[in-house]
Protein backbone atom coordinates (compact mmCIF):
# COMPACT_ATOMS: atom_id res chain seq x y z
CA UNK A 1 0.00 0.00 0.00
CA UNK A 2 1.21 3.85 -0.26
CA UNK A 3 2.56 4.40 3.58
CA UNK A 4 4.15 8.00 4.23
CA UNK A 5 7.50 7.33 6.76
CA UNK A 6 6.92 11.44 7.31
CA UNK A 7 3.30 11.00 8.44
CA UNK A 8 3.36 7.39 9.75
CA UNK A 9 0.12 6.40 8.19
CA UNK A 10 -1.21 3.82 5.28
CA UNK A 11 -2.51 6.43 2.88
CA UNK A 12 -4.73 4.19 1.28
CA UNK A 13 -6.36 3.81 4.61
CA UNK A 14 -7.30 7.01 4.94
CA UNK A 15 -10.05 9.15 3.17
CA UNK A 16 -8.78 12.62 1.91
CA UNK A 17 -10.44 14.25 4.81
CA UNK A 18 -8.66 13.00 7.42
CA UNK A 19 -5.24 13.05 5.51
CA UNK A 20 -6.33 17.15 4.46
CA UNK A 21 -6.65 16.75 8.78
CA UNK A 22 -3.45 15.62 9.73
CA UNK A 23 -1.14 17.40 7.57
CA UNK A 24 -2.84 20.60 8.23
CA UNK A 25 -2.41 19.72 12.02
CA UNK A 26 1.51 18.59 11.26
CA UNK A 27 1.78 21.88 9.63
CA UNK A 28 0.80 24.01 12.07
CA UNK A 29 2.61 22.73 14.63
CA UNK A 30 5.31 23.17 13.08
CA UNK A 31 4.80 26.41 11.06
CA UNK A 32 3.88 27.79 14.90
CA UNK A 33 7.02 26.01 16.81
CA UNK A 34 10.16 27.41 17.54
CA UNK A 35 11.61 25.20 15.32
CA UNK A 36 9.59 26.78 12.42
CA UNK A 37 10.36 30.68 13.44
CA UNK A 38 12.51 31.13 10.14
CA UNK A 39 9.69 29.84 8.46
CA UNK A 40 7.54 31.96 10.08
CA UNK A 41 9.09 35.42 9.45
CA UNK A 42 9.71 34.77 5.55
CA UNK A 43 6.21 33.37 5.04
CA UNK A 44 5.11 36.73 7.28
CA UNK A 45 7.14 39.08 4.95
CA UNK A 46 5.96 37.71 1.58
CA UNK A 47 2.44 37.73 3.29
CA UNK A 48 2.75 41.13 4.17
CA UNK A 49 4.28 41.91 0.50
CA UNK A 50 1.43 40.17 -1.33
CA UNK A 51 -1.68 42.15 1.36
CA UNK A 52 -0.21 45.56 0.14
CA UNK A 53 0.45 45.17 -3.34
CA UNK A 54 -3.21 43.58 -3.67
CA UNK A 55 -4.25 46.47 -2.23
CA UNK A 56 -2.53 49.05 -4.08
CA UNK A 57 -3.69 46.97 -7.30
CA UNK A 58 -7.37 46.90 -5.56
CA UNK A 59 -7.22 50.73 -5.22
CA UNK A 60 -6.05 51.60 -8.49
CA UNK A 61 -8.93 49.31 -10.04
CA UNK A 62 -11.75 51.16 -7.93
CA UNK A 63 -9.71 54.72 -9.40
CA UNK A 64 -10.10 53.26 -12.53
CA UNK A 65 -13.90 51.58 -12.26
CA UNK A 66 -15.13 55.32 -11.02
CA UNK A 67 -13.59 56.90 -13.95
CA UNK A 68 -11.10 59.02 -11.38
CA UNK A 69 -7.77 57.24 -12.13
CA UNK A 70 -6.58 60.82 -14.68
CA UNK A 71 -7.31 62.65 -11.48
CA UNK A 72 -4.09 64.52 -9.59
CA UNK A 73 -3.85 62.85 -6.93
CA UNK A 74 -1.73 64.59 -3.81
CA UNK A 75 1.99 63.61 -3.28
CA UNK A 76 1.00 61.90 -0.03
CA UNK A 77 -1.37 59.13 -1.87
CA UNK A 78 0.58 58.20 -4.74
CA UNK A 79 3.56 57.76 -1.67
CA UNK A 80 1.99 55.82 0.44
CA UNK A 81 0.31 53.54 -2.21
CA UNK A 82 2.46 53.81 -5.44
CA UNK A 83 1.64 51.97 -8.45
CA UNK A 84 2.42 48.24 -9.08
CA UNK A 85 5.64 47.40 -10.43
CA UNK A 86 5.93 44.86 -12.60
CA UNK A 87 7.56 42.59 -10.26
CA UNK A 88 4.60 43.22 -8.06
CA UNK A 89 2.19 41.90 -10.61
CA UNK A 90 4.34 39.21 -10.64
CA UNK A 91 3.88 38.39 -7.09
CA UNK A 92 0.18 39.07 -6.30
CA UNK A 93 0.01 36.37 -9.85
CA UNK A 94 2.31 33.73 -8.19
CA UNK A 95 0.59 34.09 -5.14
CA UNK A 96 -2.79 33.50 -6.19
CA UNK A 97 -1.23 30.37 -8.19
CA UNK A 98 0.27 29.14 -5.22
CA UNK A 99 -2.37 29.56 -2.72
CA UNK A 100 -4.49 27.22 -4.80
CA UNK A 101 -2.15 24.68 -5.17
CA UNK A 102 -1.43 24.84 -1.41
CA UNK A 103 -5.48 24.61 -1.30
CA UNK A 104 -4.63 21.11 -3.58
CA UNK A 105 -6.84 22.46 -6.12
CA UNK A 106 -3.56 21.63 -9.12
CA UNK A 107 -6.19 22.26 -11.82
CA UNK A 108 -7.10 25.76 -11.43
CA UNK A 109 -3.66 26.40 -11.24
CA UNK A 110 -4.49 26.06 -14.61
CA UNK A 111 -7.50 26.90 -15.50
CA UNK A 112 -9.91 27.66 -12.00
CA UNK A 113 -13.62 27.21 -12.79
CA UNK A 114 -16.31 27.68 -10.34
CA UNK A 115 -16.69 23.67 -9.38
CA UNK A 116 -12.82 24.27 -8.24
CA UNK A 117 -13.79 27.17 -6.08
CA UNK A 118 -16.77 25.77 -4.56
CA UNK A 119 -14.48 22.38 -3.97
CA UNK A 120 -12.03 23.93 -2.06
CA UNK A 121 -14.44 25.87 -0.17
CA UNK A 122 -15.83 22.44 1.08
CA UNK A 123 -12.49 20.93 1.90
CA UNK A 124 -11.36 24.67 4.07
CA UNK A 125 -14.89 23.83 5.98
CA UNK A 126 -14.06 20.87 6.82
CA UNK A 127 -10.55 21.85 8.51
CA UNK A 128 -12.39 24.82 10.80
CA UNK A 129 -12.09 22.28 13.27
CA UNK A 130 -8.24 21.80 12.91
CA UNK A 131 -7.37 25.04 12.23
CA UNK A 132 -9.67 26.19 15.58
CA UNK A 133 -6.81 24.46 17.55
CA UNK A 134 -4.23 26.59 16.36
CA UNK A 135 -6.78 30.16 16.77
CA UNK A 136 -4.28 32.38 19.79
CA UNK A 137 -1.71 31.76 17.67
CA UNK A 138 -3.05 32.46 14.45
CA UNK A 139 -4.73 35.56 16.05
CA UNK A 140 -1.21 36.57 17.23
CA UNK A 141 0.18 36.13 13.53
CA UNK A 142 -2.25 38.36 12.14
CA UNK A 143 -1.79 41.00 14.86
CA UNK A 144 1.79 40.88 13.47
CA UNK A 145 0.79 41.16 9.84
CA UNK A 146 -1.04 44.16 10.49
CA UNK A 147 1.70 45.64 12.40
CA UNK A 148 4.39 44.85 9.50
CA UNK A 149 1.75 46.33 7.01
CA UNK A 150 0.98 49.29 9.16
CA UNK A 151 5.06 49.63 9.51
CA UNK A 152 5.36 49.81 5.56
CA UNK A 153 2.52 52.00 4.85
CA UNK A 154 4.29 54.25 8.16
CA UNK A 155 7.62 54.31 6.15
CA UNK A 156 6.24 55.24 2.48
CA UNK A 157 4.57 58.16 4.35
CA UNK A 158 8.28 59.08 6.41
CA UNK A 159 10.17 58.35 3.24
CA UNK A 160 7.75 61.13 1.43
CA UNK A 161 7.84 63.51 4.69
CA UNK A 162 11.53 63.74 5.10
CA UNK A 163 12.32 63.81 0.84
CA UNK A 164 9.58 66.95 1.25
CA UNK A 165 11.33 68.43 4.22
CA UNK A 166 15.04 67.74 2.61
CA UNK A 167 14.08 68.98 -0.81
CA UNK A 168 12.67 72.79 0.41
C-alpha cells in the first residue's frame, strides 16, 4: 500500500479528509514552533508583501472603475500607495497560483472554474475544526501582519515627509 515514513500512516487507509486533517495539524505545529520561526518570518514578509500590493492593485482598479484614475492625486497618496511594479504583478500572480495549489486544487492552477472554487471551499470547511486548535496563535500572527503592514505603509509616508522636508 502507499505508507508516508513522514506522516506514519497507510494512505490508502485514509479518506482525503482525514489526511487534508493531519497534515494541516503537522503543519501548524510546526509552522507555529520554535523550530519553524525562520519559516515563520519569511512566510510573514511575503504575506505582508502580497496584502499591500493587492491592495494598491485593488485601489487603483476602484480609481479606474469610477472613472477618477486621470485625477491629480496629492503627493502623499501616490507615496503611500504607489503603483504596481511589474515585479509586483508578478507576485500578487504567483501568489494567487500558489495559494491554490497549497489549497490542492492543481487544476485551477491552470484553468480555476467555479466547481474548483466551490471544492475547495468544502475541503477549508471541513478543517475549521483543525485550524480552531491553532486560533491564539493564528490571532497573534495576524496581529503581526497588520503591524508589518501598518510599519510599511508608516515608512512610504516618512520616506515622502523627510524627501519633502530635505528637498525645500
Amino acid at each position: 500500500g502507499r505508507y508516508s515514513d513522514t506522516l506514519g500512516i497507510n494512505l490508502r487507509d485514509e479518506g482525503q479528509s482525514e489526511r487534508d486533517e493531519r497534515t494541516v495539524r503537522e503543519a501548524l505545529r510546526f509552522f507555529f514552533s520554535t523550530e519553524g520561526y525562520v519559516f515563520r518570518e519569511f512566510i510573514l514578509e511575503e504575506i505582508v508583501n502580497f496584502v499591500d500590493a493587492s491592495g494598491r492593485e485593488a485601489t487603483q482598479e476602484v480609481l479606474r472603475a469610477l472613472g477618477l484614475s486621470n485625477l491629480p492625486m496629492p503627493s502623499f497618496i501616490r507615496a503611500i500607495s504607489p503603483s504596481l511594479s511589474d515585479e509586483d504583478k508578478r507576485m500578487v500572480q504567483q501568489m494567487r497560483r500558489l495559494s491554490a495549489f497549497l489549497l490542492g486544487d492543481f487544476e485551477s492552477v491552470i484553468s480555476p472554474s467555479r466547481d474548483d472554487l466551490q471544492r475547495n471551499s468544502q475541503r477549508l470547511r471541513q478543517l475549521i475544526p483543525v485550524v480552531r486548535e491553532y486560533a491564539p496563535e493564528l490571532r497573534q500572527f495576524a496581529t503581526l501582519l497588520g503591524v508589518r503592514l501598518s510599519e510599511k505603509a508608516l515608512s512610504r509616508g516618512l520616506n515622502w515627509a523627510s524627501g519633502r522636508l530635505v528637498t525645500r
